[in-house]
N, C-alpha and C. Protein backbone atom coordinates (compact mmCIF):
# COMPACT_ATOMS: atom_id res chain seq x y z
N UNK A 1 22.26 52.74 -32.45
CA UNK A 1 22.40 53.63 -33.59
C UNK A 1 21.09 54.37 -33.77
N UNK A 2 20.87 55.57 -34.12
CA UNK A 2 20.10 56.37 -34.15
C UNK A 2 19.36 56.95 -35.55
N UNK A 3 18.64 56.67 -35.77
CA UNK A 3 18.00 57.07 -37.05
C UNK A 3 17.16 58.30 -36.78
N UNK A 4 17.70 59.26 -37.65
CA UNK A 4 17.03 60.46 -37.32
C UNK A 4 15.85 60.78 -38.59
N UNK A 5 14.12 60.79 -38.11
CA UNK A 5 13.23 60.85 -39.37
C UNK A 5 13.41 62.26 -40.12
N UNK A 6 13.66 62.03 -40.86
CA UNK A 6 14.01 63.68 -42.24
C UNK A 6 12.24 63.88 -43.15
N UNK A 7 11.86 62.51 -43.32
CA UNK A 7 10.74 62.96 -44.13
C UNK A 7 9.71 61.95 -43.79
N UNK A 8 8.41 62.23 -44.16
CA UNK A 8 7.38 61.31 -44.45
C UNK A 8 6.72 61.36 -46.09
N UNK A 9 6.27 60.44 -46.51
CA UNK A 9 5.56 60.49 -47.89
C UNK A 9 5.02 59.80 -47.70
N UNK A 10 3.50 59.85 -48.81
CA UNK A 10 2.97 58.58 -49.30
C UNK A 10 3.39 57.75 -50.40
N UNK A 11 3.20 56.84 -50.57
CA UNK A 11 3.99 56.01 -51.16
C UNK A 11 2.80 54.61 -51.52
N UNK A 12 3.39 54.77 -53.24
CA UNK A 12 2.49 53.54 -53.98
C UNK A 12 3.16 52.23 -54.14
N UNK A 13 3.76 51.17 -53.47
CA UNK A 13 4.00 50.05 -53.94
C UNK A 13 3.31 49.54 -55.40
N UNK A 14 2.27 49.46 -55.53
CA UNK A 14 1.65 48.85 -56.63
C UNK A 14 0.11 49.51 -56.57
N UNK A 15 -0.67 49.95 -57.41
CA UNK A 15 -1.93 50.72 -56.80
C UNK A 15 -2.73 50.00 -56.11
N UNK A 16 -3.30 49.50 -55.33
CA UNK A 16 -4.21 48.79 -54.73
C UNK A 16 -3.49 49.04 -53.00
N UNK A 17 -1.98 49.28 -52.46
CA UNK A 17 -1.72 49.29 -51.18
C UNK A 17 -0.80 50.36 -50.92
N UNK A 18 -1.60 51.55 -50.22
CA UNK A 18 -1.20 52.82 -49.73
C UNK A 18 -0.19 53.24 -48.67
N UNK A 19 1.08 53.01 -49.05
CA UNK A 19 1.95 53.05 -48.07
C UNK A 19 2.31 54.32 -47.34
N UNK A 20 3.29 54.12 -46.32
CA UNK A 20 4.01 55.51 -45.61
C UNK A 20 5.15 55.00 -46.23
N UNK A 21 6.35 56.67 -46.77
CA UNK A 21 7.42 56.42 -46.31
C UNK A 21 8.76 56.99 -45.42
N UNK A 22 8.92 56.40 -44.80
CA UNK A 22 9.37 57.27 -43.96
C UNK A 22 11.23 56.95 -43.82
N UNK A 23 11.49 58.47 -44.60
CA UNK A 23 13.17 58.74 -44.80
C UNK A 23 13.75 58.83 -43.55
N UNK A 24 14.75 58.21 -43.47
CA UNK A 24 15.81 58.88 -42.21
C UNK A 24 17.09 58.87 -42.43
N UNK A 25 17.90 59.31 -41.55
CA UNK A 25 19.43 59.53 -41.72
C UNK A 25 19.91 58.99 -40.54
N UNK A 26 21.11 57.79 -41.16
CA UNK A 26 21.96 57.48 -40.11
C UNK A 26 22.71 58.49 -39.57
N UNK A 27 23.14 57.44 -38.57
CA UNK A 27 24.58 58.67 -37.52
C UNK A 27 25.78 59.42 -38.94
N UNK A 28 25.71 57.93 -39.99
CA UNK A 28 26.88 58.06 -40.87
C UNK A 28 26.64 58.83 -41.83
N UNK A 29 25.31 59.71 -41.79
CA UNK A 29 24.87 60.76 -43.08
C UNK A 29 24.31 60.08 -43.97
N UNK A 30 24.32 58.73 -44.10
CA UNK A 30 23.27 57.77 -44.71
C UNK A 30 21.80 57.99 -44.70
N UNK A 31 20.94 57.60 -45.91
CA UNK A 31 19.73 58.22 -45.55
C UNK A 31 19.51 56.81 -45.86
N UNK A 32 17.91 56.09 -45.33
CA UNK A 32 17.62 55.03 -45.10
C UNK A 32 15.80 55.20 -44.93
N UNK A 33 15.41 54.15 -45.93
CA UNK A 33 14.10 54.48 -45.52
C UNK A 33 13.03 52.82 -45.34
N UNK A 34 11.99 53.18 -44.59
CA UNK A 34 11.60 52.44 -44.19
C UNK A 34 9.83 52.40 -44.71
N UNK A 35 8.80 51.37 -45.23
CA UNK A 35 8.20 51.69 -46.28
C UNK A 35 6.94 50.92 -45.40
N UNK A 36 5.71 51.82 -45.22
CA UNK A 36 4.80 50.52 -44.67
C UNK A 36 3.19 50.72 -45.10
N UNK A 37 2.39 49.70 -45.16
CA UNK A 37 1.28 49.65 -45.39
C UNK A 37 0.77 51.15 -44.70
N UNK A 38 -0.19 51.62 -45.48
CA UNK A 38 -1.01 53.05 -43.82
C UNK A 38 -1.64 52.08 -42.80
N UNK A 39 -2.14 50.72 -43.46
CA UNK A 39 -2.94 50.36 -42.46
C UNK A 39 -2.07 49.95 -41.14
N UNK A 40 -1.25 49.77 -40.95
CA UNK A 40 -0.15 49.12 -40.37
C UNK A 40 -0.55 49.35 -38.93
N UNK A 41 -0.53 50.48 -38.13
CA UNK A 41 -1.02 50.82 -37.11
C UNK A 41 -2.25 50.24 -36.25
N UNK A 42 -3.43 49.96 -37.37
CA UNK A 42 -4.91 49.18 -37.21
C UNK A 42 -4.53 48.31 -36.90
N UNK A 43 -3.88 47.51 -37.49
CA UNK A 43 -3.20 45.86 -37.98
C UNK A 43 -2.25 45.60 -36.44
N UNK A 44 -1.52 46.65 -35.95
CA UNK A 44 -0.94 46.01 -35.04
C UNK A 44 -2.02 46.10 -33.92
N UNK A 45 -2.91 46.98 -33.67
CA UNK A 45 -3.62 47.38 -32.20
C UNK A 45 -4.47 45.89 -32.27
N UNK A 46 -5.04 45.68 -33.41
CA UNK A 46 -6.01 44.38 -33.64
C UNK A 46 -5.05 43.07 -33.74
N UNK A 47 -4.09 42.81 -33.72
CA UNK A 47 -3.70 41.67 -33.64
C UNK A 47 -3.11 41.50 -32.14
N UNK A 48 -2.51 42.28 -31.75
CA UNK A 48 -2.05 42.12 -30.00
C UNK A 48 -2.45 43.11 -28.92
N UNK A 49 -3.83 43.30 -29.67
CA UNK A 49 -4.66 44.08 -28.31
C UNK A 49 -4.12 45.36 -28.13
N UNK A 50 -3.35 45.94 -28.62
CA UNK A 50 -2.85 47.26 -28.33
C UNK A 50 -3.94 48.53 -27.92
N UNK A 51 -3.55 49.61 -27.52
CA UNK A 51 -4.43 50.33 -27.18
C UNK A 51 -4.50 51.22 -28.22
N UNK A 52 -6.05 51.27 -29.14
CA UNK A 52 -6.11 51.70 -31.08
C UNK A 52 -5.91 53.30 -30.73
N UNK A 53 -6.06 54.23 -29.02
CA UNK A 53 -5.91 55.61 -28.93
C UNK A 53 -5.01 55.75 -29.02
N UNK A 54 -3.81 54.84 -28.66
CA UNK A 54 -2.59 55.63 -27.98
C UNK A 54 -1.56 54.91 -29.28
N UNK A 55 -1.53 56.94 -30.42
CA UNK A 55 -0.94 56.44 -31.65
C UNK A 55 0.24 56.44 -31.34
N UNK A 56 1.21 57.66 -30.31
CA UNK A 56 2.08 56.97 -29.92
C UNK A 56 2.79 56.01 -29.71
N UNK A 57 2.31 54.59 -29.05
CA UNK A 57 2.70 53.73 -28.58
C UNK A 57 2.69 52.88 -30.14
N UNK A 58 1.72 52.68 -30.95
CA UNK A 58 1.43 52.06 -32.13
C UNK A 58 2.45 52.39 -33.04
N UNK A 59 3.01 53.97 -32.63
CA UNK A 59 4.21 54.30 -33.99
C UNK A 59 5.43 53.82 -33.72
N UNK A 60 5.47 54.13 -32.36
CA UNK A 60 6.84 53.57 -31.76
C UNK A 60 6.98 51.79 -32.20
N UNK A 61 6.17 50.91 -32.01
CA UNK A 61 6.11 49.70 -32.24
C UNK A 61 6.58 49.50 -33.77
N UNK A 62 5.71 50.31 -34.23
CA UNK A 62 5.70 50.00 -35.85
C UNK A 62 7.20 50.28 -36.45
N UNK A 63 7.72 51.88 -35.85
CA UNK A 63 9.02 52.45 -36.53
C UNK A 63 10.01 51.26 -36.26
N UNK A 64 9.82 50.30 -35.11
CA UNK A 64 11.27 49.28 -34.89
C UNK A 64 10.72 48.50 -35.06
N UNK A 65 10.02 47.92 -35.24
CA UNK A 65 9.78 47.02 -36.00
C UNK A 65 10.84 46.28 -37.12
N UNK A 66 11.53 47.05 -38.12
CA UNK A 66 12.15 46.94 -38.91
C UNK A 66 13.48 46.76 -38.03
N UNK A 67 13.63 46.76 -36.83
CA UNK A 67 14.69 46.41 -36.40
C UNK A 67 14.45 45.06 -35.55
N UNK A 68 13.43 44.39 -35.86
CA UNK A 68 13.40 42.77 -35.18
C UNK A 68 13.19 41.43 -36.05
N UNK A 69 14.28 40.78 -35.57
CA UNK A 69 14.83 39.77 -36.33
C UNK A 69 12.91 38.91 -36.15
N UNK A 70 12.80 37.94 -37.13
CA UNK A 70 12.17 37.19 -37.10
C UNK A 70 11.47 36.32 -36.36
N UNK A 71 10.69 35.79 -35.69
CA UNK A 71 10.96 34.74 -34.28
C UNK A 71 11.13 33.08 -35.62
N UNK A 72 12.12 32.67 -34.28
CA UNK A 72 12.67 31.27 -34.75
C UNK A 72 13.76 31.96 -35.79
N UNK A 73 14.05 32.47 -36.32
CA UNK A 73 15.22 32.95 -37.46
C UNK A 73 16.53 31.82 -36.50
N UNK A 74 17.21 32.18 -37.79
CA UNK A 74 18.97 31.71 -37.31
C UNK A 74 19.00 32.48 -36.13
N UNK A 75 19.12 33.62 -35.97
CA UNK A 75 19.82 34.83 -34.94
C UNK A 75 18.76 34.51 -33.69
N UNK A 76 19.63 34.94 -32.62
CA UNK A 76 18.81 34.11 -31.45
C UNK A 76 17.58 35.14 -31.18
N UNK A 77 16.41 34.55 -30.71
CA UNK A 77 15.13 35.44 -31.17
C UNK A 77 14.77 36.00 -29.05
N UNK A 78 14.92 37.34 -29.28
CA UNK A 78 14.97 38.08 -28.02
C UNK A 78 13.47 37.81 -27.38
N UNK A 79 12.48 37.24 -27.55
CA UNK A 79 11.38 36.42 -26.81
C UNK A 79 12.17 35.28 -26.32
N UNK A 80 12.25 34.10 -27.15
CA UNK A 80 13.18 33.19 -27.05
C UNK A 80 13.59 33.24 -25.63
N UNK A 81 14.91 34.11 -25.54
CA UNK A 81 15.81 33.89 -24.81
C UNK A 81 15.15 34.39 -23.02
N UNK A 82 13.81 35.49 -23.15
CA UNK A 82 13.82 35.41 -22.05
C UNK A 82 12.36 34.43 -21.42
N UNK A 83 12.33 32.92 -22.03
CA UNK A 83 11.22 31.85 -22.11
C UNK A 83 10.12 32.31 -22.71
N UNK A 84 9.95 33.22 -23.20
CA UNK A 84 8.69 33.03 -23.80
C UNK A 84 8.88 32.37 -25.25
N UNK A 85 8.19 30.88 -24.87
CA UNK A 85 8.27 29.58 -25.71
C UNK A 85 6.64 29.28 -25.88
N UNK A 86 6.39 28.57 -26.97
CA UNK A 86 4.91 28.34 -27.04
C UNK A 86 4.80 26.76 -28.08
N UNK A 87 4.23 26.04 -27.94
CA UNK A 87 4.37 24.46 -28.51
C UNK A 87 4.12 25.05 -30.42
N UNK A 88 4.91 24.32 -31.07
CA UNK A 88 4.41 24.57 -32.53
C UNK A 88 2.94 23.99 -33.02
N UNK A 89 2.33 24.87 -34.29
CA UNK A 89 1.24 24.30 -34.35
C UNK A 89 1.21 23.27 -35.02
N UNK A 90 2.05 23.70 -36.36
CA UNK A 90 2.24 22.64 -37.13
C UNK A 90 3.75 22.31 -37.07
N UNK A 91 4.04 21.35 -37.82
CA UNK A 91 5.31 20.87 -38.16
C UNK A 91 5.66 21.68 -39.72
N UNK A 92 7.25 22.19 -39.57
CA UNK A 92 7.57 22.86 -40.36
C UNK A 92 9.35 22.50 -40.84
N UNK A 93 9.79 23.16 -41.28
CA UNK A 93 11.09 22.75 -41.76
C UNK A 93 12.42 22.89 -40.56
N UNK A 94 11.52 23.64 -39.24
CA UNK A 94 12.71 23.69 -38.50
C UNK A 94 12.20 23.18 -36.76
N UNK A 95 10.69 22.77 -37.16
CA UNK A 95 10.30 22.25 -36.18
C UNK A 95 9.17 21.45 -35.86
N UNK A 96 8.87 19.93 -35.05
CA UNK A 96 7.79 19.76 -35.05
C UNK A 96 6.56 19.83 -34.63
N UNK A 97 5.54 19.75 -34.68
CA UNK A 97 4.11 20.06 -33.96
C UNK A 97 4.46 19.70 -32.62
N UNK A 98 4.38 20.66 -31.71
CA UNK A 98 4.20 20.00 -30.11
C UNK A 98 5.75 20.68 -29.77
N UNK A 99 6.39 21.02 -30.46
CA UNK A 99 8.16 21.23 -29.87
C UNK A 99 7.93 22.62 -29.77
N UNK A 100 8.56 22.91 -28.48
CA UNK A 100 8.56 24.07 -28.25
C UNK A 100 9.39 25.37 -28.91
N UNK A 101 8.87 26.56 -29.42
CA UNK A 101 9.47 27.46 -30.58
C UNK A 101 9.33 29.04 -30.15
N UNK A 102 9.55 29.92 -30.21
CA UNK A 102 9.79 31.12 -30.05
C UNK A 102 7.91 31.57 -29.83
N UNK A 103 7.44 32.66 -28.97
CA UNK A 103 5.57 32.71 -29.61
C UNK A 103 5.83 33.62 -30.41
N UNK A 104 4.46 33.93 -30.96
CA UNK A 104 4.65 34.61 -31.63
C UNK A 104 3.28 34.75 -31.90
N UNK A 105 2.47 35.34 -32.86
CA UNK A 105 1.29 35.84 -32.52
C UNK A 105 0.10 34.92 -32.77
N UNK A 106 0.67 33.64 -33.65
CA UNK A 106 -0.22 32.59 -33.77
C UNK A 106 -0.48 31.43 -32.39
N UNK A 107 0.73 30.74 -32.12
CA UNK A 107 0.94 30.10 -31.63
C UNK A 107 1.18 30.32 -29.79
N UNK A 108 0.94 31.77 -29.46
CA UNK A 108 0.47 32.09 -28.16
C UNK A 108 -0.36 31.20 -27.19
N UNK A 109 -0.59 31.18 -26.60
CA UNK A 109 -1.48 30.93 -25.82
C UNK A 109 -2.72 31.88 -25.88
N UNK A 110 -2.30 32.87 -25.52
CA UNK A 110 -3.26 34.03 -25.78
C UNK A 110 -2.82 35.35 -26.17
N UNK A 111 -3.66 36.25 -26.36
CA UNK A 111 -3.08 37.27 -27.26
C UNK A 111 -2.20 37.76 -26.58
N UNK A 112 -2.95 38.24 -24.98
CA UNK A 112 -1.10 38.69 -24.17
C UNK A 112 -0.07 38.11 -24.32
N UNK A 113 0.09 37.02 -24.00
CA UNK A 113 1.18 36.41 -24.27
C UNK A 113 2.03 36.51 -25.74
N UNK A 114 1.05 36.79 -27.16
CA UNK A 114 1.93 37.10 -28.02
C UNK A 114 2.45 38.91 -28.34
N UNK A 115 1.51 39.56 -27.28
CA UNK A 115 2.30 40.74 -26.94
C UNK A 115 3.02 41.24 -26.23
N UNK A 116 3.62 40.33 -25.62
CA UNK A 116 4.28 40.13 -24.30
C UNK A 116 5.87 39.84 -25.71
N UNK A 117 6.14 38.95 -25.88
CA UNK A 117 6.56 38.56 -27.26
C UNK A 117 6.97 39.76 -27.77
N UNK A 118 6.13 39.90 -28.43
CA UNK A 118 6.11 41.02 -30.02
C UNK A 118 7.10 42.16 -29.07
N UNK A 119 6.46 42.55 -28.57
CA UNK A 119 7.36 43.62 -27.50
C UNK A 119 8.47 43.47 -26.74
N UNK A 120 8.92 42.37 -26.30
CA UNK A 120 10.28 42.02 -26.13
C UNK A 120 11.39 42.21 -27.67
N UNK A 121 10.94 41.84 -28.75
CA UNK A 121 11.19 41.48 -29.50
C UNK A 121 11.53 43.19 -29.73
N UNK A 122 10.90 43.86 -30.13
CA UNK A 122 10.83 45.47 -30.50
C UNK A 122 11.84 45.88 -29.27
N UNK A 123 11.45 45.85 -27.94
CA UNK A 123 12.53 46.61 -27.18
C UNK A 123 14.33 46.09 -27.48
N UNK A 124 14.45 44.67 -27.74
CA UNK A 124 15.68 44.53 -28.21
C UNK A 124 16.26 44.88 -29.55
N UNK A 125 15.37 45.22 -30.32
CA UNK A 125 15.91 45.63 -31.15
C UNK A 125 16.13 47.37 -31.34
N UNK A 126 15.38 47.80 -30.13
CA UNK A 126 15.61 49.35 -29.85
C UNK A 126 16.85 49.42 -29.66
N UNK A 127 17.23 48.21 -28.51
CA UNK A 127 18.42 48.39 -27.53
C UNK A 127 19.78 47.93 -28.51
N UNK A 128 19.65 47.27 -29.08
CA UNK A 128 21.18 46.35 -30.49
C UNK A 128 20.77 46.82 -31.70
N UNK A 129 19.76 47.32 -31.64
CA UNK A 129 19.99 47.71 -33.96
C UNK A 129 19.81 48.92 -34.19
N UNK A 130 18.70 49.42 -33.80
CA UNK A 130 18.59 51.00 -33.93
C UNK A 130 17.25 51.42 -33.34
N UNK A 131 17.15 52.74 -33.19
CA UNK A 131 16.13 53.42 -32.84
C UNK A 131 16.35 54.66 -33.68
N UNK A 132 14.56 55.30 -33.79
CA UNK A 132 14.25 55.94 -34.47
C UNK A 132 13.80 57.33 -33.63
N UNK A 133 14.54 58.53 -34.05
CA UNK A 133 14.30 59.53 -33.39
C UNK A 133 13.90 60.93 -33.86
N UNK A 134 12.99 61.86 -33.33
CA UNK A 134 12.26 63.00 -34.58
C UNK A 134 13.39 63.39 -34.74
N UNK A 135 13.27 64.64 -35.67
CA UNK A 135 14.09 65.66 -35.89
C UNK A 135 14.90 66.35 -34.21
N UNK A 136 15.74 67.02 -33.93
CA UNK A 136 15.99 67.93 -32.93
C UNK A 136 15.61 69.08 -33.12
N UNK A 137 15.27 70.08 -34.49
CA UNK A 137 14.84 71.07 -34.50
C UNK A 137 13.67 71.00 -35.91
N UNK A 138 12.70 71.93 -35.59
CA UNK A 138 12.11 72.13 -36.60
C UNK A 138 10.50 70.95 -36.58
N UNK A 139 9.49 71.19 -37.13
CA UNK A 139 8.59 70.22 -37.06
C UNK A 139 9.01 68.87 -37.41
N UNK A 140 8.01 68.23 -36.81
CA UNK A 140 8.10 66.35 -36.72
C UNK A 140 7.84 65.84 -37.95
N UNK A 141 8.35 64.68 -38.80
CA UNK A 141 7.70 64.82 -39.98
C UNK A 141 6.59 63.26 -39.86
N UNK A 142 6.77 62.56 -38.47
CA UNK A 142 5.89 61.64 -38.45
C UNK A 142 4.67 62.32 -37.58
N UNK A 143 4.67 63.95 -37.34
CA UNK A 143 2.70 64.55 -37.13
C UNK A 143 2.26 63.76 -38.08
N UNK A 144 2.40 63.48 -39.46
CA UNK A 144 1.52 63.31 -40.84
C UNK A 144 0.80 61.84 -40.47
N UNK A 145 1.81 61.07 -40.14
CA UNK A 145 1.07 59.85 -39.44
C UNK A 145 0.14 59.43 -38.22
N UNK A 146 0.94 60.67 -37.13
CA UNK A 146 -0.09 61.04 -36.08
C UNK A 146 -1.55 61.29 -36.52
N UNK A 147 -1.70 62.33 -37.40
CA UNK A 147 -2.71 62.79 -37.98
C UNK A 147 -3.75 62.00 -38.89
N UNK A 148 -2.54 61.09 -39.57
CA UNK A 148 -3.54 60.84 -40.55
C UNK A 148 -3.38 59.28 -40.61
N UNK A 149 -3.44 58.35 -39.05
CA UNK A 149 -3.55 57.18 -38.56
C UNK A 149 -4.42 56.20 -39.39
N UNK A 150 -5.15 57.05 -39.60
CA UNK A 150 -6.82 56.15 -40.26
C UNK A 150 -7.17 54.69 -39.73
N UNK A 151 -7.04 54.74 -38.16
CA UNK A 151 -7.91 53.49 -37.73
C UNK A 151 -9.17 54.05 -36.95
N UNK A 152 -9.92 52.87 -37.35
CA UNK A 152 -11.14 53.04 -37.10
C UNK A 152 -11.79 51.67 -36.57
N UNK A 153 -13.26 52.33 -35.88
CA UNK A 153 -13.65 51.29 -35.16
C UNK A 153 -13.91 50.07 -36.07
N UNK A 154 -14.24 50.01 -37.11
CA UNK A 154 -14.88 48.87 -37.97
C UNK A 154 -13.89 48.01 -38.49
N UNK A 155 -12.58 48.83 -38.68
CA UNK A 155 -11.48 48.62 -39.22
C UNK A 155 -11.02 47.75 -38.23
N UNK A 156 -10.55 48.10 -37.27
CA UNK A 156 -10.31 47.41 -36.11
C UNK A 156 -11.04 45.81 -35.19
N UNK A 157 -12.23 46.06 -35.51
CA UNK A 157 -13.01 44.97 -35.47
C UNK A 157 -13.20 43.80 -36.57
N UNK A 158 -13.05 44.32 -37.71
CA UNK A 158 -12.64 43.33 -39.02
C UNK A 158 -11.31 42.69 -39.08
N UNK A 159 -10.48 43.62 -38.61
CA UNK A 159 -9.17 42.99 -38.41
C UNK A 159 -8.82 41.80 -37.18
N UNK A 160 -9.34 42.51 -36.26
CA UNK A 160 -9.11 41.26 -35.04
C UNK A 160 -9.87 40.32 -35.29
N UNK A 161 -11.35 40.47 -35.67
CA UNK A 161 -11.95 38.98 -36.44
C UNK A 161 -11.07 37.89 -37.14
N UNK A 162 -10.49 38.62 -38.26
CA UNK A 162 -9.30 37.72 -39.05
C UNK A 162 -8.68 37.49 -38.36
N UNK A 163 -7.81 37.99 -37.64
CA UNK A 163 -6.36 37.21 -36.52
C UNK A 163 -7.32 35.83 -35.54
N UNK A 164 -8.63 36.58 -35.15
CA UNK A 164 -8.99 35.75 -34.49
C UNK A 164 -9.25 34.05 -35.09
N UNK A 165 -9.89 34.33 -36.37
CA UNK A 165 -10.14 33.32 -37.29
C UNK A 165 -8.76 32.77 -37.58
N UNK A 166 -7.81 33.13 -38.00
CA UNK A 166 -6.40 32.85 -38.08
C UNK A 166 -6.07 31.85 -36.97
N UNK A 167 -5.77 32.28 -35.95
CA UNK A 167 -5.53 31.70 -35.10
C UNK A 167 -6.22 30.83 -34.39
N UNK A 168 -7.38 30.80 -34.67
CA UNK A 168 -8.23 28.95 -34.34
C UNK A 168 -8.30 28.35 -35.30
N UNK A 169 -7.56 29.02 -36.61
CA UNK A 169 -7.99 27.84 -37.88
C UNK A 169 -6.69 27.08 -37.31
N UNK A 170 -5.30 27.67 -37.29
CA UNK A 170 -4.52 27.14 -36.85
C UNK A 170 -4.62 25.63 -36.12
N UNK A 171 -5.70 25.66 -35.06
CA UNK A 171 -5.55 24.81 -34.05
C UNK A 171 -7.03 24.06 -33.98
N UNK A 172 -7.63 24.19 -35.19
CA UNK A 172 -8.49 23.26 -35.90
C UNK A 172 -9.88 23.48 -35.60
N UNK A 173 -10.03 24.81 -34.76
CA UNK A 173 -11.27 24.85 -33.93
C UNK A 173 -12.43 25.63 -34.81
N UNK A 174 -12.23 25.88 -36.32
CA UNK A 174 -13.22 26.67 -36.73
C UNK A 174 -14.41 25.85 -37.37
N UNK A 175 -15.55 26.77 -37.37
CA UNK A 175 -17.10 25.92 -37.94
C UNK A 175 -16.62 26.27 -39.20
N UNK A 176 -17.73 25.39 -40.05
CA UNK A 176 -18.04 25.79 -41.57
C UNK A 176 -17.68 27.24 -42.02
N UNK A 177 -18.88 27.53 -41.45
CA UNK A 177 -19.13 29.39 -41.47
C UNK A 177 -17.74 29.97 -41.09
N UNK A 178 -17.53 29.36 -40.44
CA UNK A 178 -15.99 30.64 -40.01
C UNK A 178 -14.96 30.45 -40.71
N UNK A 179 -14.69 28.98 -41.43
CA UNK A 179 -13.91 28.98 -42.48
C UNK A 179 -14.17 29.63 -43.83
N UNK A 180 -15.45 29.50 -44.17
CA UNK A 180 -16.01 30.01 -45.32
C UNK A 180 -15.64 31.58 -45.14
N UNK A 181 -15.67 32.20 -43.93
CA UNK A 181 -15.93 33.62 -44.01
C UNK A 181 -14.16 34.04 -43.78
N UNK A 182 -13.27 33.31 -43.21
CA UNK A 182 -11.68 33.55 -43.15
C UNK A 182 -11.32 33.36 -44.91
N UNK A 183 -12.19 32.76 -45.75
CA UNK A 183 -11.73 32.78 -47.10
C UNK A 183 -11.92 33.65 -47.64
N UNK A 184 -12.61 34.09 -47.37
CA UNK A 184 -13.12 35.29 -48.30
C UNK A 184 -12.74 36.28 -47.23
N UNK A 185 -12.36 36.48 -46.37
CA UNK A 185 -11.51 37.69 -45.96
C UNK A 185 -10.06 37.82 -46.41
N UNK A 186 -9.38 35.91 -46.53
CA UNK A 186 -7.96 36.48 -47.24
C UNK A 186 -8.13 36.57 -48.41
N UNK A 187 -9.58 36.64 -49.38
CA UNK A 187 -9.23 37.14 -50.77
C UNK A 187 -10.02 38.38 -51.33
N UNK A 188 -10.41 38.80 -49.80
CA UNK A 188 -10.59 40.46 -49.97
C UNK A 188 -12.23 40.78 -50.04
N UNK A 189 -12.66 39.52 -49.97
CA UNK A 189 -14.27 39.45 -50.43
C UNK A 189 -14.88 40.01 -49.15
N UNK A 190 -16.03 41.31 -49.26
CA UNK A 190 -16.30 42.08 -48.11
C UNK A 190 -17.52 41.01 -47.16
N UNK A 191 -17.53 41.22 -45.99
CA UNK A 191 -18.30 40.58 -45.25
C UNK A 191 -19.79 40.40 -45.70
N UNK A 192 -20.78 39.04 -45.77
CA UNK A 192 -21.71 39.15 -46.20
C UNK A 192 -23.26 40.27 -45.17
């Protein structure tokens, strides 16, 4: 199914987080929209290594996004099925520490591997839920996002710090300092 983009806006969830939004129209004349942080783009290149030039590839990820089921959900999870499995970290309500579970960007092995993942995950949902396609005539209305990406080098390096910290707190490996400093990054407190 084909979602055709009609508009872009900015968009205030609550003041403090600067969203995109981006309108489209189903096949069925339905309009449908899809709502995301700006940072969103930064956030994905820094968590699975993506390449932060190529906004292309970052929009495409991001726009289907909204078309991939969960990993581990009820619905069978399209990593999953073609082995990419990774041991749980912790024990949770649907699985225990050590049992093998869908990856996903924590519980990887390494970051390829949870982009290896993440991207299976996005191409099936290109291929069974929908994809997102410009206009056929007339200007693009996601240039605005092309344009106005706003990742940056610092941005980018603060961010993969956190995933990085994330993901060894996970698996128990962080010092003092690195816990102290993952706290005060999830409560916004700027680097000392």
């Amino acid at each position: 199914m084909d979602f055709t983009v009609e508009s872009v806006d900015t968009y205030f969830p609550n003041p403090h987080i600067e969203c995109w939004a981006v309108v489209m129209t189903r096949p069925d004349d339905t309009r449908h929209a899809y709502v995301f942080p700006k940072f969103t783009l930064e956030q994905r290149a820094a968590e699975y290594g993506f390449d932060p030039a190529d906004i292309e590839a970052l929009l495409d990820i991001v726009l289907h996004e909204q078309f991939v089921h969960s990993p581990g959900g009820e619905i069978e999870d399209a990593a999953a099925a073609q082995g990419m499995l990774s041991p749980a970290l912790v024990s949770n309500g649907a699985a225990r520490k050590g049992q093998m579970v869908p990856t996903d960007l924590f519980n990887a092995p390494t970051i390829k591997h949870a982009r290896e993942a993440h991207l299976a995950r996005v191409e099936h949902g290109k291929r069974n839920r929908g994809r997102v396609r410009p206009p056929t005539k007339g200007p693009d209305p996601l240039d605005q996002i092309r344009a106005e990406h706003g990742i940056t080098q610092g941005g980018l390096a603060a961010r993969a710090r956190e995933v990085d910290l994330h993901r060894r707190a996970l698996r128990g490996h962080l010092t003092d300092d690195e816990a102290r400093e993952l706290s005060r990054a999830e409560r916004g407190v700027p680097r000392a």
